[in-house]
Each structure stands twice: as C-alpha cells, then as structure tokens.
C-alpha atoms as a PDB file:
ATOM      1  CA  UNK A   1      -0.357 -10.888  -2.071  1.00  0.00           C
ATOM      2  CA  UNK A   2       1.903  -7.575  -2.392  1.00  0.00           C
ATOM      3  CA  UNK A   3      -1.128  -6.083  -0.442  1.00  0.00           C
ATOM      4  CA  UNK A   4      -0.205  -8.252   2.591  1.00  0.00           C
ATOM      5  CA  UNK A   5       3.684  -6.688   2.626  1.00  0.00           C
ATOM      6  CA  UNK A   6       2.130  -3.197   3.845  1.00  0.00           C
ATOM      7  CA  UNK A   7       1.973  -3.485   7.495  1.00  0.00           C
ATOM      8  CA  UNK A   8      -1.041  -0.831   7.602  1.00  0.00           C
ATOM      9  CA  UNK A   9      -3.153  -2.518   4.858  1.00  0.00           C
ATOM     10  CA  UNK A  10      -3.253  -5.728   7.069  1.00  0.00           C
ATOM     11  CA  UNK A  11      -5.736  -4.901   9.455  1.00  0.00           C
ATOM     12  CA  UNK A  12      -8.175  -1.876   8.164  1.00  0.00           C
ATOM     13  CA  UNK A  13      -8.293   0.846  10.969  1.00  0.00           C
ATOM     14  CA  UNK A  14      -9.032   3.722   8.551  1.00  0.00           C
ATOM     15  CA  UNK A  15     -12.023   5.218   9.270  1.00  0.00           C
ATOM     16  CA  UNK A  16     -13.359   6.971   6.196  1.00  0.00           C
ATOM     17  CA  UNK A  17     -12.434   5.479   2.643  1.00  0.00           C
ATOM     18  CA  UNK A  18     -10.396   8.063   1.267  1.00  0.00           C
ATOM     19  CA  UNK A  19      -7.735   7.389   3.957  1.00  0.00           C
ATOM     20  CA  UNK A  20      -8.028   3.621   3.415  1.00  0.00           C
ATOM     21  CA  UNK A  21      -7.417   4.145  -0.528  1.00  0.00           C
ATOM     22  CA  UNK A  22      -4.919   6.912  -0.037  1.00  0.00           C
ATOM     23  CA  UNK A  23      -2.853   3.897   1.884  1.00  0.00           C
ATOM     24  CA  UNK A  24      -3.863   1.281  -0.970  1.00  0.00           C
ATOM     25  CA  UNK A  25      -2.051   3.703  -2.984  1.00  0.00           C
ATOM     26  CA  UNK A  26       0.915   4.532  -1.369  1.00  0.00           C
ATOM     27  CA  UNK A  27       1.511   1.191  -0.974  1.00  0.00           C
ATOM     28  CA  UNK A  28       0.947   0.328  -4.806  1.00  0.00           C
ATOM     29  CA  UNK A  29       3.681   3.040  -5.396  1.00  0.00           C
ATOM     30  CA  UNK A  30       6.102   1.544  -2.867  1.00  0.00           C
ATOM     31  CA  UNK A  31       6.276  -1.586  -4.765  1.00  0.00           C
ATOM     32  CA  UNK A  32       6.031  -0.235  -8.335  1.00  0.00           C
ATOM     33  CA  UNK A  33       9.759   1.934  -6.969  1.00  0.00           C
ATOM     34  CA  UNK A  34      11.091  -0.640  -5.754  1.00  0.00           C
ATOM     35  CA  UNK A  35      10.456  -2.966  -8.815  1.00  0.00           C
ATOM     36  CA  UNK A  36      12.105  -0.262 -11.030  1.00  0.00           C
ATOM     37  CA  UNK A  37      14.793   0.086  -9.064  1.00  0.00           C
ATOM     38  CA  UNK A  38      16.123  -2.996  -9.289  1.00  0.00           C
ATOM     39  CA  UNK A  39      15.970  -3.195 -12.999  1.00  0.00           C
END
C-alpha cells in the first residue's frame, strides 16, 4: 500500500532496473522520514 503513495512507482516507465529500484528506494526513505518525524 505505501508503494501506491509514490506517484512514480504507480505506473513503471523506468527502463532499466536499477532506475526502477533506485525509485523503490527513495520512496521507502520518504516514508521511513516522515514516520520519524512525527514521533
């Protein structure tokens, strides 16, 4: 489901795999801030 909140991971236009993970990833982070943040 918190894959779904990142607007690029919705529809996969990447082209090779390490861009596509390197998105997975950023997105992973996003959340993982934003969860401590609000602790």
């Amino acid at each position: 489901a918190w894959m779904e909140r990142c607007k690029s991971l919705v529809k996969n236009f990447e082209r090779t795999l390490a861009h596509a993970t390197a998105k997975l990833n950023l997105c992973f982070i996003r959340l993982m801030l934003k969860r401590l943040a609000n602790e």
